[in-house]
N, C-alpha and C. Protein backbone atom coordinates (compact mmCIF):
# COMPACT_ATOMS: atom_id res chain seq x y z
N UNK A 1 45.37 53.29 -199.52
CA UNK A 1 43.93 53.20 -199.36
C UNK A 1 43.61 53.30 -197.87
N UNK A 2 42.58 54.46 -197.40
CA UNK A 2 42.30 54.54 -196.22
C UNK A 2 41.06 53.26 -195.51
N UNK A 3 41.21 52.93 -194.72
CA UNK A 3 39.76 52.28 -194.27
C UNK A 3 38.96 53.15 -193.28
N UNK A 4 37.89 52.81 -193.38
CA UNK A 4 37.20 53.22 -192.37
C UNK A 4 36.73 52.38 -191.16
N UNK A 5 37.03 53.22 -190.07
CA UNK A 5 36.40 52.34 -188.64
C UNK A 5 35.69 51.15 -188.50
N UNK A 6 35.78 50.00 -187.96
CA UNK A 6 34.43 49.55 -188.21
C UNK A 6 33.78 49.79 -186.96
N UNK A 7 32.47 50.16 -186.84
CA UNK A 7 31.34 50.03 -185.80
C UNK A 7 31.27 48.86 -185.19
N UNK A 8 31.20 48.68 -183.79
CA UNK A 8 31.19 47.66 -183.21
C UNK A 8 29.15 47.72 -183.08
N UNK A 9 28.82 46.67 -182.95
CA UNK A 9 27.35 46.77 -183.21
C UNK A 9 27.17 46.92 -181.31
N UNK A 10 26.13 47.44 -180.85
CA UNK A 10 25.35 47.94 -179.50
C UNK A 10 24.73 47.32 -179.01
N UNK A 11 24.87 46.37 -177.65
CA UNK A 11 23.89 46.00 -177.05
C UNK A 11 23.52 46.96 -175.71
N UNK A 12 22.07 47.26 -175.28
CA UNK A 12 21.93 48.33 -174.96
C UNK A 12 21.08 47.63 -173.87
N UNK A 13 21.02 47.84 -172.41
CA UNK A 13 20.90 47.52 -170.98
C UNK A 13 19.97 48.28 -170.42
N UNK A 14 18.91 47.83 -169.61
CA UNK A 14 18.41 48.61 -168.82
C UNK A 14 18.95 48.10 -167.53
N UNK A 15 19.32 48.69 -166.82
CA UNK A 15 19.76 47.99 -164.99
C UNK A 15 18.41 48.30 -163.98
N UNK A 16 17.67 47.15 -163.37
CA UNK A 16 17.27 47.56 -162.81
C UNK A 16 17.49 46.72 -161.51
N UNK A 17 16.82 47.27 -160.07
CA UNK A 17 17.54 46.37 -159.26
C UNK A 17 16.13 46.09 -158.39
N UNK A 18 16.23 44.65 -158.02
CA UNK A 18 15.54 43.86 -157.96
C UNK A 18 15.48 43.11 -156.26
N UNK A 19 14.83 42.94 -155.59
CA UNK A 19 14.86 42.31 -154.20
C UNK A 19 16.01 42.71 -153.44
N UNK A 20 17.11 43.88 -153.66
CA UNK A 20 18.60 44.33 -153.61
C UNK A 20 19.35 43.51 -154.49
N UNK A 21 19.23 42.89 -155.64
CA UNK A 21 19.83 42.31 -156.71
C UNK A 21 19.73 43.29 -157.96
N UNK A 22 21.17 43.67 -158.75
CA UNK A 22 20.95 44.05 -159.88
C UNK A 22 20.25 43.47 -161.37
N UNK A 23 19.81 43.83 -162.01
CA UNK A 23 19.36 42.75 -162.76
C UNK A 23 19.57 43.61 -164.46
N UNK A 24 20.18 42.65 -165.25
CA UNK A 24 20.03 43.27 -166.89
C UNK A 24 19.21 42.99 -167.64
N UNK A 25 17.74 43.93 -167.96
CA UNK A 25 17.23 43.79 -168.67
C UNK A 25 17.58 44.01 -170.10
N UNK A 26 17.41 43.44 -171.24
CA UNK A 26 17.52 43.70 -172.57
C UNK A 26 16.66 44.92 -172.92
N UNK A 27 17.49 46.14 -173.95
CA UNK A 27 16.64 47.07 -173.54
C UNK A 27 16.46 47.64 -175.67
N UNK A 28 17.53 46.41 -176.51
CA UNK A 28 16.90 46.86 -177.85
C UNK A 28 17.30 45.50 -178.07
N UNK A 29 16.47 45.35 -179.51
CA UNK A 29 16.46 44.19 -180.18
C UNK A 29 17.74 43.02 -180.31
N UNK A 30 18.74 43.53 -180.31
CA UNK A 30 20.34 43.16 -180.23
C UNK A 30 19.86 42.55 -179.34
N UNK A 31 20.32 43.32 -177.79
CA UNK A 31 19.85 42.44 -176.98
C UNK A 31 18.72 41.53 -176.38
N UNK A 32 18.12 41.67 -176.94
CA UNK A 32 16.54 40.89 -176.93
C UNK A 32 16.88 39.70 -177.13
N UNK A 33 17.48 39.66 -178.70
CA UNK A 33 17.97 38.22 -179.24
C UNK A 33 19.16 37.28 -178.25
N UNK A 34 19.96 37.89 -177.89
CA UNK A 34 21.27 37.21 -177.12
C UNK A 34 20.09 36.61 -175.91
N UNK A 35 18.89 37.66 -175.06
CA UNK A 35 18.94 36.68 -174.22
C UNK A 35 17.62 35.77 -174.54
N UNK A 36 17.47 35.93 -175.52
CA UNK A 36 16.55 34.64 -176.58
C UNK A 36 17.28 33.54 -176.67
N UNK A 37 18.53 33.86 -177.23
CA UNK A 37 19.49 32.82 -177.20
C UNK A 37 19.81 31.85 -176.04
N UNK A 38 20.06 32.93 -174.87
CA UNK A 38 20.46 32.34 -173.58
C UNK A 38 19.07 31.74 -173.25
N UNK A 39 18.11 31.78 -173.63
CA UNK A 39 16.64 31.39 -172.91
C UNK A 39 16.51 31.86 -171.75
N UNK A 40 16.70 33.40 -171.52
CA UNK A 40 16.37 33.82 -170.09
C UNK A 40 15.54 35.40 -170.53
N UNK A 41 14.90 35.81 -169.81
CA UNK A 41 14.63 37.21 -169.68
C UNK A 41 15.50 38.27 -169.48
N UNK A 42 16.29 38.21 -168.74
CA UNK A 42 17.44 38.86 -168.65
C UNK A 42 18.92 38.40 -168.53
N UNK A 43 19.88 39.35 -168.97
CA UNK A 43 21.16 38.71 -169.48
C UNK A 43 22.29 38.77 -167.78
N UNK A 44 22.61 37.98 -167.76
CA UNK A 44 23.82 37.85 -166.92
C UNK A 44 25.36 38.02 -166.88
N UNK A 45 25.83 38.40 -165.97
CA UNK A 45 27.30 38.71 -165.95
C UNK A 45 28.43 38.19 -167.07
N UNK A 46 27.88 36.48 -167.07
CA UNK A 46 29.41 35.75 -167.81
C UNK A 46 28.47 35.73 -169.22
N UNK A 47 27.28 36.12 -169.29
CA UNK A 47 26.37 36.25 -170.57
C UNK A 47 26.71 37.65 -171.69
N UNK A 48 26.92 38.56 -170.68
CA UNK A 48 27.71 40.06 -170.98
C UNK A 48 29.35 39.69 -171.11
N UNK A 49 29.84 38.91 -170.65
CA UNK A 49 31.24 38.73 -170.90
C UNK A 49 31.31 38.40 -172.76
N UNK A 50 30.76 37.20 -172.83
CA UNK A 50 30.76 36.25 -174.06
C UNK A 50 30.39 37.07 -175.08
N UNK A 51 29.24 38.15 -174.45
CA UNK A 51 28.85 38.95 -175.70
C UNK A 51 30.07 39.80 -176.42
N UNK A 52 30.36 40.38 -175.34
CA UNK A 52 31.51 41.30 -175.48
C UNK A 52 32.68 40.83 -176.06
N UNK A 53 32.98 39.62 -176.06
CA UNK A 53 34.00 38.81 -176.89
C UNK A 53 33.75 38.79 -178.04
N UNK A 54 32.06 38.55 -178.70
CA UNK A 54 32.09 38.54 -179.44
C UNK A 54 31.71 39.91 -180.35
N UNK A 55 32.25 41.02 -179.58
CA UNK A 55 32.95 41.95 -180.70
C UNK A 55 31.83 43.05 -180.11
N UNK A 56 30.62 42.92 -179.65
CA UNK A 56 29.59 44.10 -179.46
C UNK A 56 30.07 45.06 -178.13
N UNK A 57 29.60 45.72 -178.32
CA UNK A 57 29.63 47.04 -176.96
C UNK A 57 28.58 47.28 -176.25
N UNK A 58 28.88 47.17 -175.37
CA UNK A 58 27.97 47.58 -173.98
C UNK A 58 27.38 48.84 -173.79
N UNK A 59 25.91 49.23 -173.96
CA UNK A 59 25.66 50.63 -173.74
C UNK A 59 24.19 50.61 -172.20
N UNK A 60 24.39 51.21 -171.24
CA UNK A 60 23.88 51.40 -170.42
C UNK A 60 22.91 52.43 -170.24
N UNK A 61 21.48 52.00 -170.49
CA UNK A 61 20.59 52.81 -170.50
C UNK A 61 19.87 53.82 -169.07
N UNK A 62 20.08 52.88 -168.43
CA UNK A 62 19.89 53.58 -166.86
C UNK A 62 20.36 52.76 -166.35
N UNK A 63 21.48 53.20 -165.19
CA UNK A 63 22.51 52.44 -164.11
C UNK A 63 23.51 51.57 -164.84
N UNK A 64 24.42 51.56 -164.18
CA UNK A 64 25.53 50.64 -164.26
C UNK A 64 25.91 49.67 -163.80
N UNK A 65 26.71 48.76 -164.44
CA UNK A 65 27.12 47.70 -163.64
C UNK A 65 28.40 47.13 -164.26
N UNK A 66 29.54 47.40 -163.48
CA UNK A 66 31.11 47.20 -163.60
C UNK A 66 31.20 45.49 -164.21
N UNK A 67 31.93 45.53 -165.50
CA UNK A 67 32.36 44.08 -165.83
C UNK A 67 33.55 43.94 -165.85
């Protein structure tokens, strides 16, 4: 019996940069909720770590930022 892939579900980033600070805005609902969760407007470094542990993928809508 073959399986199929599973999809890792998408959290999706806007980068924008801020006073010379990068900053992650939440840029779809996925991420909306995580930083609902976190109670912030935008998500942070060790906030993107934890996510990513827990199984989602990182997609970068405009700019990057190395984790």
């Amino acid at each position: 019996m073959e399986t199929e892939p599973i999809e890792r579900p998408i959290v999706r980033l806007l980068v924008k940069d801020q006073y010379g600070s990068k900053v992650l805005h939440p840029y779809n609902t996925t991420a909306q909720t995580f930083a609902s969760i976190a109670g912030t407007k935008t998500l942070t470094l060790p906030t993107i770590k934890h996510i990513m542990a827990l199984g989602y993928s990182i997609e970068y809508v405009h700019g990057e930022i190395p984790i």
